[in-house]
C-alpha atoms as a PDB file:
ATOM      1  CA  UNK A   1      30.048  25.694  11.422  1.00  0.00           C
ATOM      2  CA  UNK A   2      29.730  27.795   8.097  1.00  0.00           C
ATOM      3  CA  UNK A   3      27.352  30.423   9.932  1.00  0.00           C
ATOM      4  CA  UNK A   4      29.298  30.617  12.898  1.00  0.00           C
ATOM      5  CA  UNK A   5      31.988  32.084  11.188  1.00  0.00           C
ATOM      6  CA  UNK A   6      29.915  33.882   8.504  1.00  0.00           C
ATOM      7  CA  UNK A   7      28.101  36.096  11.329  1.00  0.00           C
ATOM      8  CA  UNK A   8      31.344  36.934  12.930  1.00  0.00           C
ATOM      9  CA  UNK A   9      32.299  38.212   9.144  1.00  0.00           C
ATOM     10  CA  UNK A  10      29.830  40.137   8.533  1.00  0.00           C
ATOM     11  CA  UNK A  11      30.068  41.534  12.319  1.00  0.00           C
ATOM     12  CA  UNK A  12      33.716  42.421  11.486  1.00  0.00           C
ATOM     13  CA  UNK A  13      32.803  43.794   8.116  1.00  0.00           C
ATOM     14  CA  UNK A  14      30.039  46.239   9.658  1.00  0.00           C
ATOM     15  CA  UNK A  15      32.410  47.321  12.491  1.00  0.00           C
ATOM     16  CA  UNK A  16      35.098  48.049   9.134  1.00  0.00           C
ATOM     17  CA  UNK A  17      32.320  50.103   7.577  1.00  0.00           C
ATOM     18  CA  UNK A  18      31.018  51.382  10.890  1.00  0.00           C
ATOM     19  CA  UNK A  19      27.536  50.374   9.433  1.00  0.00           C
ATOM     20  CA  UNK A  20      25.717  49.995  12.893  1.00  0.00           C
ATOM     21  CA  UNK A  21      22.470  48.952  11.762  1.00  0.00           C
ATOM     22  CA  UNK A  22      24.500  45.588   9.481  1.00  0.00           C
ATOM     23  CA  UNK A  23      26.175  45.258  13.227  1.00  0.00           C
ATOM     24  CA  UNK A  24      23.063  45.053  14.925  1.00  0.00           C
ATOM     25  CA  UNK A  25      21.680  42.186  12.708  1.00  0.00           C
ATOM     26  CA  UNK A  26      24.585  40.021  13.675  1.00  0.00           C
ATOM     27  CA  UNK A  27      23.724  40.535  17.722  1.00  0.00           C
ATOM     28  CA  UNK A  28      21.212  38.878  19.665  1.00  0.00           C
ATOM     29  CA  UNK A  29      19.208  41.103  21.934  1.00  0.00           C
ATOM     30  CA  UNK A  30      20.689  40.044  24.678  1.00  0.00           C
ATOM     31  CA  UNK A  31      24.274  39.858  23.651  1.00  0.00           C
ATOM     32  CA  UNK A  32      27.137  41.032  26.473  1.00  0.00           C
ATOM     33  CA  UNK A  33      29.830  42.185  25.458  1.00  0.00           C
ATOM     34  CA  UNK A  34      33.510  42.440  27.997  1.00  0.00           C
ATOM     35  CA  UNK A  35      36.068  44.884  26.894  1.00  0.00           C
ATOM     36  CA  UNK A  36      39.610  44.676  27.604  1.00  0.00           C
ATOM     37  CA  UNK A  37      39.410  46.979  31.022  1.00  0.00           C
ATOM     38  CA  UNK A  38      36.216  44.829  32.358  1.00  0.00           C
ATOM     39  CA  UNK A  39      33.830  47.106  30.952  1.00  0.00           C
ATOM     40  CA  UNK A  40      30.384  45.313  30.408  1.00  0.00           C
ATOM     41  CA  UNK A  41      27.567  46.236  27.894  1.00  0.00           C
ATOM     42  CA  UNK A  42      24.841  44.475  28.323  1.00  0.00           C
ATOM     43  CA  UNK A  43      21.861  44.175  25.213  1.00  0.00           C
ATOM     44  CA  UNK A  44      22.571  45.083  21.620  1.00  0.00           C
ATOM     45  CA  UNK A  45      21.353  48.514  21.152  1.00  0.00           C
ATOM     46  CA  UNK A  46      23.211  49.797  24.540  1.00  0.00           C
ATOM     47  CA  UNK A  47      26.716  48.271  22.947  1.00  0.00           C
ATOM     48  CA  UNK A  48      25.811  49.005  19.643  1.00  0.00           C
ATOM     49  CA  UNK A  49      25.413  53.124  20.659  1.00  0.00           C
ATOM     50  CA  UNK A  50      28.707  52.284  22.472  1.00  0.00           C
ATOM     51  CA  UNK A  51      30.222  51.821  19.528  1.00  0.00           C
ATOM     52  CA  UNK A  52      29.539  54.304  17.747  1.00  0.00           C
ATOM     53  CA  UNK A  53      29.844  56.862  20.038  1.00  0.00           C
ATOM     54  CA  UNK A  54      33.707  55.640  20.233  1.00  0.00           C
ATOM     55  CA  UNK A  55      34.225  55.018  16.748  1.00  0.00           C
ATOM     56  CA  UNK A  56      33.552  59.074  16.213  1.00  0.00           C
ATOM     57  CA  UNK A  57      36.367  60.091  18.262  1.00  0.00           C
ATOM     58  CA  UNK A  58      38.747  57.414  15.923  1.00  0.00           C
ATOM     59  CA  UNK A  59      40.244  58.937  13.040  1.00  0.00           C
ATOM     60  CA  UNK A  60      41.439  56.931  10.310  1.00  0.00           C
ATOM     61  CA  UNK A  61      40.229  53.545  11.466  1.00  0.00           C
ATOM     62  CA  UNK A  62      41.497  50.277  10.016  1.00  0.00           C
ATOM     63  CA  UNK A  63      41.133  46.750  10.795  1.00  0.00           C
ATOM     64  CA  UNK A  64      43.177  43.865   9.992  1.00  0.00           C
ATOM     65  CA  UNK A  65      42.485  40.059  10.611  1.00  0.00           C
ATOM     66  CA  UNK A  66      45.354  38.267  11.205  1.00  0.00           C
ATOM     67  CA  UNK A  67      43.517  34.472  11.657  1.00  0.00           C
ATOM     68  CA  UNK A  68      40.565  33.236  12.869  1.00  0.00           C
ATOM     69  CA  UNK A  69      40.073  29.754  14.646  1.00  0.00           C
ATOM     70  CA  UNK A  70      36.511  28.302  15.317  1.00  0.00           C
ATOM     71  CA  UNK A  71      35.885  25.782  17.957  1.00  0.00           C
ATOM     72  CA  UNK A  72      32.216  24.605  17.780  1.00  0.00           C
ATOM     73  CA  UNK A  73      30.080  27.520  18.528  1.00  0.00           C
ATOM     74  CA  UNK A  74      33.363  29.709  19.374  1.00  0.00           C
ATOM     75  CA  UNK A  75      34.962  32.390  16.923  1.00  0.00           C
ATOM     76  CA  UNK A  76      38.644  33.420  18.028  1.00  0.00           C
ATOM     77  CA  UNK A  77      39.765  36.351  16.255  1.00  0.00           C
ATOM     78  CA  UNK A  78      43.563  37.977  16.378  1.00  0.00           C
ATOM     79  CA  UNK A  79      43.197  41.753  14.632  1.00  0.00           C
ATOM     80  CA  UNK A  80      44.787  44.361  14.871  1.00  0.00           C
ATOM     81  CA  UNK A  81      42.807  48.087  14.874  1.00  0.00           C
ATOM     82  CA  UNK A  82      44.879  51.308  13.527  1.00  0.00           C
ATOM     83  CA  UNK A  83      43.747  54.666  14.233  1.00  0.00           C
ATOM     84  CA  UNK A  84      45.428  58.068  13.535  1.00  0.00           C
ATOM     85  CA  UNK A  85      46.558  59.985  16.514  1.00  0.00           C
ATOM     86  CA  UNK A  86      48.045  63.552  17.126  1.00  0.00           C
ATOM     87  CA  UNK A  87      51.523  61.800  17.752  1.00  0.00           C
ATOM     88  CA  UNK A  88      50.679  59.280  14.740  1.00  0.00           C
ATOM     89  CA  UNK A  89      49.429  55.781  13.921  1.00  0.00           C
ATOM     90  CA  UNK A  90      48.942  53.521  16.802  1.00  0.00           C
ATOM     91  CA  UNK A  91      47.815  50.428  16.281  1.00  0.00           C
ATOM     92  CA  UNK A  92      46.369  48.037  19.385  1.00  0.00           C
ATOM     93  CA  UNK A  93      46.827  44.334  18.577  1.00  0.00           C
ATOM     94  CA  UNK A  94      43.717  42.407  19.928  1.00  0.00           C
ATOM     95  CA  UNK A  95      41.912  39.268  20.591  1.00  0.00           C
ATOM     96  CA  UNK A  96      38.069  38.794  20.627  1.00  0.00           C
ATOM     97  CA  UNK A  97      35.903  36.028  21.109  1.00  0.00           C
ATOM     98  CA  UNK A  98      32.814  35.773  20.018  1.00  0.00           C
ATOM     99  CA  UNK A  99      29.932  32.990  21.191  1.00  0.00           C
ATOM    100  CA  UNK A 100      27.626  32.469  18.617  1.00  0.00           C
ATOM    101  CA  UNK A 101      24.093  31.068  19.518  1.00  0.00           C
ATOM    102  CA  UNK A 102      21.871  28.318  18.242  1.00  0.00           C
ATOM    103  CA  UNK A 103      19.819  31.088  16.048  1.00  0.00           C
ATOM    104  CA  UNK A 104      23.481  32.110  14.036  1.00  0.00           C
ATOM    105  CA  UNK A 105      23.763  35.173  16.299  1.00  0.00           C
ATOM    106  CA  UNK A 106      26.565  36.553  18.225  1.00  0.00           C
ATOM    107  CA  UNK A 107      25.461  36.103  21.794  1.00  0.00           C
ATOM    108  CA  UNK A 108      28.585  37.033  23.634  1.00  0.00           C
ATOM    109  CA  UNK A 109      31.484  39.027  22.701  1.00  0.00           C
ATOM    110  CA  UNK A 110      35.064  39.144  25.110  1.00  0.00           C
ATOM    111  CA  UNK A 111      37.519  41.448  23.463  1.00  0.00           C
ATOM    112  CA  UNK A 112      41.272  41.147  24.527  1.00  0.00           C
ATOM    113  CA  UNK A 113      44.919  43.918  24.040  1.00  0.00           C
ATOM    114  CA  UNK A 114      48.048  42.719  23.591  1.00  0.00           C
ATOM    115  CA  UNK A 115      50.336  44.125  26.237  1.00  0.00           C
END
């Protein structure tokens, strides 16, 4: 249990830094990943260049983990992302879930607002 949270760390730690290569590492190849409007990437470097063509348009980025709960080879994470906009901060409260495989790598990845 150890690894399955320590890959979704260092996942969340990359996407802090916006280091996409250290993000990479923690995907499998095949990982799929669900957004919160049923967008679907599918294989790790399509969602990785997903994310960081997004996270250019985000100014002043900041994330905050408010718990994490692990059920076997499940991650649940509630966060909260902050971003500067021309009106001000906004910040989105989220869920995400995260499946991590047998190999210690995230293998699916469901991310969830707050209305």
């Amino acid at each position: 249990m150890p690894e399955v949270l320590s890959i979704v760390d260092r996942y969340l730690a990359a996407l802090r830094a916006q280091d996409w290569d250290a993000l990479a590492a923690t995907l499998e190849p095949d990982v799929e990943r669900t957004g919160p409007y049923n967008d679907v990437y599918r294989a790790r470097e399509p969602y990785v260049a997903y994310l960081a063509d997004v996270f250019r348009t985000l100014a002043g980025y900041e994330l905050a983990i408010a718990r994490r709960l692990v059920a076997g080879d499940v991650v649940v994470v509630e966060l909260s992302e902050t971003i500067d906009t021309p009106s001000g901060r906004r910040r989105t409260d989220e869920v995400v879930v995260f499946d991590v495989s047998a190999n210690a790598l995230i293998r699916r990845v469901g991310v969830y607002i707050r209305r």
